[in-house]
N, C-alpha and C. Protein backbone atom coordinates (compact mmCIF):
# COMPACT_ATOMS: atom_id res chain seq x y z
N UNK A 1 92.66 -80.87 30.93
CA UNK A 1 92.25 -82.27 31.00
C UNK A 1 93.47 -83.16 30.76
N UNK A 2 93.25 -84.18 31.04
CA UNK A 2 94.55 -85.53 31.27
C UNK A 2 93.81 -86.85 30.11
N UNK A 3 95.31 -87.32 29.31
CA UNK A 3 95.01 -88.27 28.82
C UNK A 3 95.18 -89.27 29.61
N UNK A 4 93.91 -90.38 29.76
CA UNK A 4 93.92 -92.10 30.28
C UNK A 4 94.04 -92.54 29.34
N UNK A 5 94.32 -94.18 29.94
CA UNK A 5 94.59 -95.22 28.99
C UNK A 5 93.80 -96.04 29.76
N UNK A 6 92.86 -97.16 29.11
CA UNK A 6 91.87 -97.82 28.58
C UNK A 6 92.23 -99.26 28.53
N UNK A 7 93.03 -99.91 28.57
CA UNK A 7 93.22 -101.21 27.97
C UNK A 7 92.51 -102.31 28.22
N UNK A 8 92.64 -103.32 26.99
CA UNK A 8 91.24 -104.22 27.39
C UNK A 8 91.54 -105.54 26.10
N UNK A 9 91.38 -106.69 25.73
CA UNK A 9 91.28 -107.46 24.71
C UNK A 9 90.39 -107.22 24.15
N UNK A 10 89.12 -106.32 24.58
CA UNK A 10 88.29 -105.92 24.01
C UNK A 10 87.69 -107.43 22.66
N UNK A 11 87.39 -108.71 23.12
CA UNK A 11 87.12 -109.35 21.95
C UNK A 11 86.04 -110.03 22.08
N UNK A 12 84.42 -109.47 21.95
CA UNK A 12 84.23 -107.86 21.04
C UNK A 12 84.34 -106.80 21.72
N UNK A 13 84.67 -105.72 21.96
CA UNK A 13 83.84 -104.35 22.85
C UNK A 13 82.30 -104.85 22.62
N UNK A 14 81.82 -104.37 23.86
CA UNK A 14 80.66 -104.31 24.45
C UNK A 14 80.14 -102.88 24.82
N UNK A 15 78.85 -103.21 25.27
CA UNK A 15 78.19 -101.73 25.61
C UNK A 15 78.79 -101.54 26.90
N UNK A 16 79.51 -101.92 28.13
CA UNK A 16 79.99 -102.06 29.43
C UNK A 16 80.96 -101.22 29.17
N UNK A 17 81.83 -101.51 28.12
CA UNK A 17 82.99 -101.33 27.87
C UNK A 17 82.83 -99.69 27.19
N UNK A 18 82.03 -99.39 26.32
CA UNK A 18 81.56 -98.05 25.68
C UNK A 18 81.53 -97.28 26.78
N UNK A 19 80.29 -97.72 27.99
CA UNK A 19 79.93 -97.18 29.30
C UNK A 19 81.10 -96.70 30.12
N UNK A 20 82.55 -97.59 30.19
CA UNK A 20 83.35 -97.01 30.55
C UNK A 20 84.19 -95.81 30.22
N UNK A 21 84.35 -95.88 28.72
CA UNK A 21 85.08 -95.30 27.89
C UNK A 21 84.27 -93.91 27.94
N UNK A 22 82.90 -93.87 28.09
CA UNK A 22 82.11 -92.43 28.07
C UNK A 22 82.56 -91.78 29.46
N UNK A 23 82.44 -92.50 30.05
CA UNK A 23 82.95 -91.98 32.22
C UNK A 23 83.76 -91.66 31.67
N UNK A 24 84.99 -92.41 31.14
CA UNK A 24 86.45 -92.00 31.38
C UNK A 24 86.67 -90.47 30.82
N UNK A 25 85.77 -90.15 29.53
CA UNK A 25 86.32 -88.91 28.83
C UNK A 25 85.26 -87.86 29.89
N UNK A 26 84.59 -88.72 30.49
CA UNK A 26 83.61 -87.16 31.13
C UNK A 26 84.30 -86.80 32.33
N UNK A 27 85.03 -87.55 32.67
CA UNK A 27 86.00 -87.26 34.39
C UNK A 27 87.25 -86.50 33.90
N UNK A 28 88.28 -86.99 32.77
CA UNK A 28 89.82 -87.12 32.45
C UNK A 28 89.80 -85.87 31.07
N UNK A 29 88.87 -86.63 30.22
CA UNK A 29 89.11 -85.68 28.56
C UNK A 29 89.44 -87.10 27.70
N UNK A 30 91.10 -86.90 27.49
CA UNK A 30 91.81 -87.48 26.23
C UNK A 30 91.66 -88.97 27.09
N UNK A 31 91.05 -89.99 26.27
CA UNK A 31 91.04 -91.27 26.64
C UNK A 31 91.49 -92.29 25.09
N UNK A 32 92.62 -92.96 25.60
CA UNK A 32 93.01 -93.83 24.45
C UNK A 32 92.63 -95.16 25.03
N UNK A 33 92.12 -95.98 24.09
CA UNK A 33 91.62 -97.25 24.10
C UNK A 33 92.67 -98.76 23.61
N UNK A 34 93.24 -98.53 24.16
CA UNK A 34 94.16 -99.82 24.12
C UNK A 34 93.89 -101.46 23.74
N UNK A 35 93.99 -101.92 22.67
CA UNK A 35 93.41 -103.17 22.07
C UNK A 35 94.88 -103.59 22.70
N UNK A 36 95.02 -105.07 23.76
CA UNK A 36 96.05 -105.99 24.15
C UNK A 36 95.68 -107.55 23.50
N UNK A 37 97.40 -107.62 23.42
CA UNK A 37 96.93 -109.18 23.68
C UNK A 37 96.82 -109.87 24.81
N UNK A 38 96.09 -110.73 25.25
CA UNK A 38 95.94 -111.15 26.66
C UNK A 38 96.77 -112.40 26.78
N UNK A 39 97.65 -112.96 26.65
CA UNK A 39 97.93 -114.56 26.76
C UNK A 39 96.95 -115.41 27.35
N UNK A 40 96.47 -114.65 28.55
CA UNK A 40 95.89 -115.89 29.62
C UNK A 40 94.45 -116.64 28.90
N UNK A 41 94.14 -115.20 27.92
CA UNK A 41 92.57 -115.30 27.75
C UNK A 41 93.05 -116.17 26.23
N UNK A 42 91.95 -117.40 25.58
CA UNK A 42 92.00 -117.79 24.94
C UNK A 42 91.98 -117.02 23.49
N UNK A 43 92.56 -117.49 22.55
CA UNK A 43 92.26 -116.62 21.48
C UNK A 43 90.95 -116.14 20.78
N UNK A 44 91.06 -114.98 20.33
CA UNK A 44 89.43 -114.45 20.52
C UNK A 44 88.37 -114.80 18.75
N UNK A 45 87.77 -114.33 18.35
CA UNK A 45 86.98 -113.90 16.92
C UNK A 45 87.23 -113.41 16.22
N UNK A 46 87.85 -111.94 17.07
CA UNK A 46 88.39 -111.30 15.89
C UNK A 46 89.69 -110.37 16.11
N UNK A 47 90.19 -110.07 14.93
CA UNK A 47 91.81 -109.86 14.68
C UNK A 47 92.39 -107.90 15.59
N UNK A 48 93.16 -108.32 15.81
CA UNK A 48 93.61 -107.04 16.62
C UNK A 48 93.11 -105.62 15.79
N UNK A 49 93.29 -105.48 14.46
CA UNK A 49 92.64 -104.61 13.72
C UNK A 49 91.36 -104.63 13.61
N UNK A 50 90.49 -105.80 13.97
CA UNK A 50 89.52 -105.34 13.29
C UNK A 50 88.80 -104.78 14.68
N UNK A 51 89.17 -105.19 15.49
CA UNK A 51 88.76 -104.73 17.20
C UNK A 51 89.20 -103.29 17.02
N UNK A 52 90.28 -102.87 16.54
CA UNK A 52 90.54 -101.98 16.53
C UNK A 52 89.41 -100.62 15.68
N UNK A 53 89.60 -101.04 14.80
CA UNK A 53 88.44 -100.63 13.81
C UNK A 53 86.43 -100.46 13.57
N UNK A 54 86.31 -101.83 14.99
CA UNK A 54 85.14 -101.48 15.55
C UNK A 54 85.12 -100.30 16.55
N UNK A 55 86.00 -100.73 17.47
CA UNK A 55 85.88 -99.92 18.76
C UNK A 55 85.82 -98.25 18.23
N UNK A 56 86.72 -98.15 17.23
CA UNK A 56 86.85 -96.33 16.52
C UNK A 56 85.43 -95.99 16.19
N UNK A 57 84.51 -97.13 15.18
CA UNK A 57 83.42 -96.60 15.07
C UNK A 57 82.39 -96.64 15.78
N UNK A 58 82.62 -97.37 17.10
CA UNK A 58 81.53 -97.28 18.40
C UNK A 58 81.87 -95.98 18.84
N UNK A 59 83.37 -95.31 19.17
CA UNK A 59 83.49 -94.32 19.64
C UNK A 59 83.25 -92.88 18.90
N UNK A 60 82.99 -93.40 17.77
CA UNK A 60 83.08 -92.00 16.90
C UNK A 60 82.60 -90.29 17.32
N UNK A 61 81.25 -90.67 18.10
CA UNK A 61 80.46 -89.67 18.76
C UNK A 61 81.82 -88.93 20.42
N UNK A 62 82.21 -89.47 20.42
CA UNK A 62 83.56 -89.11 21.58
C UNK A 62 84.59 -88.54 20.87
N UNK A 63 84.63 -87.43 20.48
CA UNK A 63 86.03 -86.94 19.43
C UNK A 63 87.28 -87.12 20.31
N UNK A 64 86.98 -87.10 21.37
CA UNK A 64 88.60 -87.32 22.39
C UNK A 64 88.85 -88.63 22.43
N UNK A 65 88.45 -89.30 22.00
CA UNK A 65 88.91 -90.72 22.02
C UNK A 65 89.93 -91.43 20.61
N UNK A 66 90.72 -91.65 21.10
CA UNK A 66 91.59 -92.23 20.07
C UNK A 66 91.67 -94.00 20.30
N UNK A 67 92.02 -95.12 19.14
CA UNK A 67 91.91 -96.52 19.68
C UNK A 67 93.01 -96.71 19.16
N UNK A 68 94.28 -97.87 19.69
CA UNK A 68 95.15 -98.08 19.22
C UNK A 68 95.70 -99.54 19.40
N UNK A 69 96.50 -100.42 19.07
CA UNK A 69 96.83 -101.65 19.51
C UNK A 69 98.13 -101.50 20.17
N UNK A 70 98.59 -102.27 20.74
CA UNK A 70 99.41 -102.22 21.53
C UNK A 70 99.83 -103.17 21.69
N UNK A 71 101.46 -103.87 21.67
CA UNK A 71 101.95 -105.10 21.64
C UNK A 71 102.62 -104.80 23.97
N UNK A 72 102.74 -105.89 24.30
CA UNK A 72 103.47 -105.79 25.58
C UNK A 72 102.53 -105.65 26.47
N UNK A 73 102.94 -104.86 27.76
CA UNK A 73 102.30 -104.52 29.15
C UNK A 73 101.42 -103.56 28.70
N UNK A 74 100.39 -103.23 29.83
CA UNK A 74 99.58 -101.85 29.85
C UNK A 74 100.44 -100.65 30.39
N UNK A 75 100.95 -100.64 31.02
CA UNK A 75 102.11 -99.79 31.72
C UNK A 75 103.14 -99.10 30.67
N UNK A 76 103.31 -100.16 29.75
CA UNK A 76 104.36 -99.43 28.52
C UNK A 76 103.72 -99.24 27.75
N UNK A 77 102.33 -99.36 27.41
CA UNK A 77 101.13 -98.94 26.28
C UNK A 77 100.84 -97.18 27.26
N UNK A 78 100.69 -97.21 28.70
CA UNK A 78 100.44 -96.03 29.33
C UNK A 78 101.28 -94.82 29.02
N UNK A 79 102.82 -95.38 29.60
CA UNK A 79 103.49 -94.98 29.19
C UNK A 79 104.27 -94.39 28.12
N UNK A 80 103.90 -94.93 27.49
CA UNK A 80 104.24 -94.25 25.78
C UNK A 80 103.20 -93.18 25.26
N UNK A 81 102.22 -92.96 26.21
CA UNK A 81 101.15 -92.01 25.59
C UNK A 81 101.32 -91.33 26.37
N UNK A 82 102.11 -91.14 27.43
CA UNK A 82 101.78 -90.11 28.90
C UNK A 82 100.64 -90.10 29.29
N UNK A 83 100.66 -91.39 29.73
CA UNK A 83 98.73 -91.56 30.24
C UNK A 83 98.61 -91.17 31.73
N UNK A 84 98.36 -90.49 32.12
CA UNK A 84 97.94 -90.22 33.93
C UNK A 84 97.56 -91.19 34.84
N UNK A 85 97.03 -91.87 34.49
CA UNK A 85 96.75 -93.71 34.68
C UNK A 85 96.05 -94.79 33.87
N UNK A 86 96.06 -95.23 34.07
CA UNK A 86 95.24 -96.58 33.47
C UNK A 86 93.74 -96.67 34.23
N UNK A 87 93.09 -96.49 33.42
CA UNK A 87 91.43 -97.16 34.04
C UNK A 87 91.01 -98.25 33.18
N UNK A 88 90.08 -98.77 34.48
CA UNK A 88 89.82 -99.94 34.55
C UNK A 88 88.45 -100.13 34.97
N UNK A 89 87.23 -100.50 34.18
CA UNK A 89 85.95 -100.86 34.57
C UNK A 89 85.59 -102.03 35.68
N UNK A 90 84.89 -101.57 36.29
CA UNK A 90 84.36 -102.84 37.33
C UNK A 90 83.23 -103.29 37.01
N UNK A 91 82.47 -104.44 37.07
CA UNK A 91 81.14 -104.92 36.57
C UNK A 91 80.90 -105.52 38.18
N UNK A 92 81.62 -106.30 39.11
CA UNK A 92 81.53 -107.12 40.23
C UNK A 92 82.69 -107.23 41.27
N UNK A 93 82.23 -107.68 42.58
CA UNK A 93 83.45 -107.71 43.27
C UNK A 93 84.84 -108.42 42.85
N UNK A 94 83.99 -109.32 42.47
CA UNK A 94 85.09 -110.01 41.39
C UNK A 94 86.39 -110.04 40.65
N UNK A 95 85.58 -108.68 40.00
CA UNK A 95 86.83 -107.85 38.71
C UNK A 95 87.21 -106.82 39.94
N UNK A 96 86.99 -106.74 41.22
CA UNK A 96 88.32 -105.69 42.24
C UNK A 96 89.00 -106.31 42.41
N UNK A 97 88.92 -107.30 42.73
CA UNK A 97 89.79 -108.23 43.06
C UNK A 97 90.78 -108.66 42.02
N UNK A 98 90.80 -109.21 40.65
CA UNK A 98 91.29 -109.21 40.26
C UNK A 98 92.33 -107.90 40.00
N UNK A 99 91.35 -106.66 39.63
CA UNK A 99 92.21 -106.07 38.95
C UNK A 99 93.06 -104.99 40.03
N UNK A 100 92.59 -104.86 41.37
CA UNK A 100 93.68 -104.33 42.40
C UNK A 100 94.81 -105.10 42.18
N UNK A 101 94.92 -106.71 42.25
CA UNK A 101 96.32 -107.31 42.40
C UNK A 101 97.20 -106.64 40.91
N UNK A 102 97.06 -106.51 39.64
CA UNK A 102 96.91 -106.17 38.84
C UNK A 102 97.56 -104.39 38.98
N UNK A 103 96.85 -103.63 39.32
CA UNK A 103 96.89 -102.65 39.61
C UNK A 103 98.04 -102.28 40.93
N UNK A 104 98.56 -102.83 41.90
CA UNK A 104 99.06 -102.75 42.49
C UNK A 104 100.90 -103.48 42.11
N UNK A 105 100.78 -104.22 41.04
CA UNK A 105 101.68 -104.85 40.53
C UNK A 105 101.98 -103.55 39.57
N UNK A 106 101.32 -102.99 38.61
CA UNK A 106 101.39 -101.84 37.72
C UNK A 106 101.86 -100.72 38.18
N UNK A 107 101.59 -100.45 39.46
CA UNK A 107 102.36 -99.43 40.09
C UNK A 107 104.09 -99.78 40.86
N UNK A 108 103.98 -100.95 41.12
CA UNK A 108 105.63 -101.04 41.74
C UNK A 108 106.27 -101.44 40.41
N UNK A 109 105.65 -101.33 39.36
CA UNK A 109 106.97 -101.94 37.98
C UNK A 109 107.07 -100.72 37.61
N UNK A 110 106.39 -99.56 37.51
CA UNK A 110 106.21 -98.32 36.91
C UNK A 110 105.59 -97.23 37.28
N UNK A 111 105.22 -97.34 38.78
CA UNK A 111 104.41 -96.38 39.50
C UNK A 111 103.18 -95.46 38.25
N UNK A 112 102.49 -96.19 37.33
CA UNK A 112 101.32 -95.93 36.68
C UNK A 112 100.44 -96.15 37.92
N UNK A 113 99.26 -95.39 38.42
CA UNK A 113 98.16 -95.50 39.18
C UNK A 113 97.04 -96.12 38.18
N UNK A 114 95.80 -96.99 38.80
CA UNK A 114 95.11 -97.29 38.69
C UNK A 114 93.47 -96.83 38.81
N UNK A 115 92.76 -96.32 38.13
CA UNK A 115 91.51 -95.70 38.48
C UNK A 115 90.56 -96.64 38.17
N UNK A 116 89.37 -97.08 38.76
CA UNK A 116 88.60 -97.81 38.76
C UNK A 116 86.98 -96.96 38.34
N UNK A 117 86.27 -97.57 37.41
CA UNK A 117 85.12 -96.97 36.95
C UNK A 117 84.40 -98.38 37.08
N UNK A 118 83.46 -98.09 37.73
CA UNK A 118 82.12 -99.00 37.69
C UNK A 118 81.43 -98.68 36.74
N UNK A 119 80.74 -100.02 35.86
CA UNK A 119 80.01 -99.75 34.87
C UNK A 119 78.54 -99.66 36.02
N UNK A 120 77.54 -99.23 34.48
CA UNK A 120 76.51 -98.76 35.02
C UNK A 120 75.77 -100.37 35.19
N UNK A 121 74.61 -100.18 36.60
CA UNK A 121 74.11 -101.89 36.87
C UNK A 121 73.45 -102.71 35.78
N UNK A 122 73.30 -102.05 34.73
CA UNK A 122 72.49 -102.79 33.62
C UNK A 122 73.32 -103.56 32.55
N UNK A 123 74.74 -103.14 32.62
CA UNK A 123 75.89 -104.08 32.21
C UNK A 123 76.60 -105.08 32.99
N UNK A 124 76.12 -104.62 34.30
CA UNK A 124 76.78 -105.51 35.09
C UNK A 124 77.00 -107.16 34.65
N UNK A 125 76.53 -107.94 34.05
CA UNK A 125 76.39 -109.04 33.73
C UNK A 125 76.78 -109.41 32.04
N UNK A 126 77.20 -108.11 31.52
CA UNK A 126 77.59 -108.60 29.93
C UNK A 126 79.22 -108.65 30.04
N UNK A 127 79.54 -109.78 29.02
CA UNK A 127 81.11 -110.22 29.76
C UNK A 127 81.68 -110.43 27.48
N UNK A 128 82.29 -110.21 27.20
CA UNK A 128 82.82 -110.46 26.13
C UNK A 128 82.79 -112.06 25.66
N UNK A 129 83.48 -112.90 27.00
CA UNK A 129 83.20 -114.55 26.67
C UNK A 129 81.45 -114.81 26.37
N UNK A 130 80.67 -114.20 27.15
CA UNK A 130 79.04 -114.76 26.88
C UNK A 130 79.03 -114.51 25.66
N UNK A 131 79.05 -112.96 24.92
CA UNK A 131 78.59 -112.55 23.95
C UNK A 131 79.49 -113.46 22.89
N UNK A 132 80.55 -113.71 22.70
CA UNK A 132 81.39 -114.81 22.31
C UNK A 132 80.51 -116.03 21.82
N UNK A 133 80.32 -116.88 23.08
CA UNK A 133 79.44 -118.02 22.75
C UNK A 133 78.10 -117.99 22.26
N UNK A 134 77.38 -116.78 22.67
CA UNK A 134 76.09 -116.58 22.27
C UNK A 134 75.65 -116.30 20.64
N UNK A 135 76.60 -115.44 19.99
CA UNK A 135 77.16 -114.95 18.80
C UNK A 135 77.20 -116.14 17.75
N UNK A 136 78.19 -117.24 18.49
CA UNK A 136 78.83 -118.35 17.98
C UNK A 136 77.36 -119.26 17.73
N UNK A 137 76.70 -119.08 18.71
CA UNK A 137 75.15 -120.40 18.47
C UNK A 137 74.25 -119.44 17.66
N UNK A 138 74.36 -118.43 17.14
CA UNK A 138 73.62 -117.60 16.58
C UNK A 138 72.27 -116.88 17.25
N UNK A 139 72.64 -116.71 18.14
CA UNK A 139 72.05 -116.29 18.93
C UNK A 139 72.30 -114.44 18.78
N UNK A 140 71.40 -113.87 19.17
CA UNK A 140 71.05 -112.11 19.23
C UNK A 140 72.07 -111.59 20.45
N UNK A 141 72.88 -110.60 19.76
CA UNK A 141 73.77 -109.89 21.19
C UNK A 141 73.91 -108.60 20.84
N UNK A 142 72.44 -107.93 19.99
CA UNK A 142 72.29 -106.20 19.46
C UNK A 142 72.01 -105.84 20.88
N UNK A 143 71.68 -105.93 22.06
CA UNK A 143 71.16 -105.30 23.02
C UNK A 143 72.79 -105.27 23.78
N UNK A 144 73.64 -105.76 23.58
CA UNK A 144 75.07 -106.39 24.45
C UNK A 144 76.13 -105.17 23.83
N UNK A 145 75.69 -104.87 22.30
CA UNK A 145 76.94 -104.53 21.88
C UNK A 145 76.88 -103.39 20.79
N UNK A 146 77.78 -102.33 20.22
CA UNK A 146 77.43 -101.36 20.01
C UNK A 146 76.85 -102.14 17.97
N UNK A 147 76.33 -101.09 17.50
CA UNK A 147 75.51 -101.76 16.28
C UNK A 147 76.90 -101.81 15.03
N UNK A 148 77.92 -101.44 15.24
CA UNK A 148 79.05 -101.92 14.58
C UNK A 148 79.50 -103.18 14.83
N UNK A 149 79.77 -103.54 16.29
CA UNK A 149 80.09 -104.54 16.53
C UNK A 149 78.99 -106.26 16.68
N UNK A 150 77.79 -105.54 16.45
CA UNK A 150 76.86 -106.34 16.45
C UNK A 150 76.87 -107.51 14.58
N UNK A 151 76.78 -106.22 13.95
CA UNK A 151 77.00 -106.40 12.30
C UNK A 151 77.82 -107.20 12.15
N UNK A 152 79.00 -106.74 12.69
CA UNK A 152 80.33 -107.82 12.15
C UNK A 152 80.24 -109.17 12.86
N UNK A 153 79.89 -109.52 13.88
CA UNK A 153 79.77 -110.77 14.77
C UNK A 153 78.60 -111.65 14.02
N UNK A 154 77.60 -110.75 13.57
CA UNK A 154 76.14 -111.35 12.78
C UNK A 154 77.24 -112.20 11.31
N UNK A 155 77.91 -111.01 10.28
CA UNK A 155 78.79 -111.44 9.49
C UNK A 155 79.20 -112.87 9.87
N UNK A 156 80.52 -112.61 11.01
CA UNK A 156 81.54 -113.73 10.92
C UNK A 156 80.85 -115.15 11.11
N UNK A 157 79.85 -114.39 12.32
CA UNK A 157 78.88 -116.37 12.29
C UNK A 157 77.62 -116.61 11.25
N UNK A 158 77.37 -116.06 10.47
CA UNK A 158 76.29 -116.27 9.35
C UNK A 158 76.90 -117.40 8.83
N UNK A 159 75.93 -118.44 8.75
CA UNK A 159 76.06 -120.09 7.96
C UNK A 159 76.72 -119.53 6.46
N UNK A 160 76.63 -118.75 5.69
CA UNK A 160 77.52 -118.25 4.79
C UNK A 160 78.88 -117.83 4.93
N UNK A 161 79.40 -117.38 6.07
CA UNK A 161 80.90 -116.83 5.82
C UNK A 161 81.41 -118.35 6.89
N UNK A 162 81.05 -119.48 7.16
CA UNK A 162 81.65 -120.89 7.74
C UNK A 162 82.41 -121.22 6.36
């Protein structure tokens, strides 16, 4: 089996995102989960560790899965693990689009390949920004997200920890 690499701002992981991470170890094996910083994407809820520290205990039931942070590109996060490629979940035509240009840029800086996993259709529509805002109005996102990451989001927006 081949280790992938995973990368994602992951801010929160989601069940989409789990969904991928389960494909990835049932196709590949060794799958590392890459916490980035994104510049483009606004700053998120919560802190690179603690993303880090959810995502380990969503994955726990996956012993091949390792989570790690990663400062820089995905390509030199790949690279430093001897990752076979980088995968990448799809939810919509949307995210091909984006993430071929992406993916095709990743390969002429470093010839890393790109593998694409479609989540399953019942995630298709959960996005990290919704669960974000939804979280934030106190609103319910246990059906969105794994029950670690549900807890801590309930935490950070409870009228007590403001």
């Amino acid at each position: 089996m081949s280790t992938v690499l995973y990368p994602g701002s992951f801010d929160p992981f989601h069940l989409g995102h789990l969904d991928v991470v389960e494909q990835a170890t049932a196709l590949f094996g060794d799958v590392v989960v890459a916490v980035m910083h994104n510049p483009d994407k606004p700053s998120g809820v919560l802190s690179a560790d603690q993303r880090v520290s959810l995502i380990a205990a969503s994955c726990a039931h996956l012993p091949s899965v390792t989570v790690r942070s990663f400062p820089g590109l995905a390509v030199d996060a790949a690279l430093s693990v001897n990752a076979l490629c980088i995968v990448k979940g799809l939810r919509t035509s949307g995210d091909f689009e984006v993430e071929q240009q992406m993916a095709h840029t990743n390969f002429a800086v470093s010839g890393v390949r790109t593998v694409y996993v479609p989540c399953q259709p019942r995630f298709g529509f959960v996005s990290s920004r919704f669960i974000r805002d939804i979280a934030a109005h106190g609103g319910d996102v246990a059906s969105m997200v794994p029950s670690a990451v549900s807890d801590a989001l309930v935490s950070l927006f409870s009228p007590r920890s403001k």
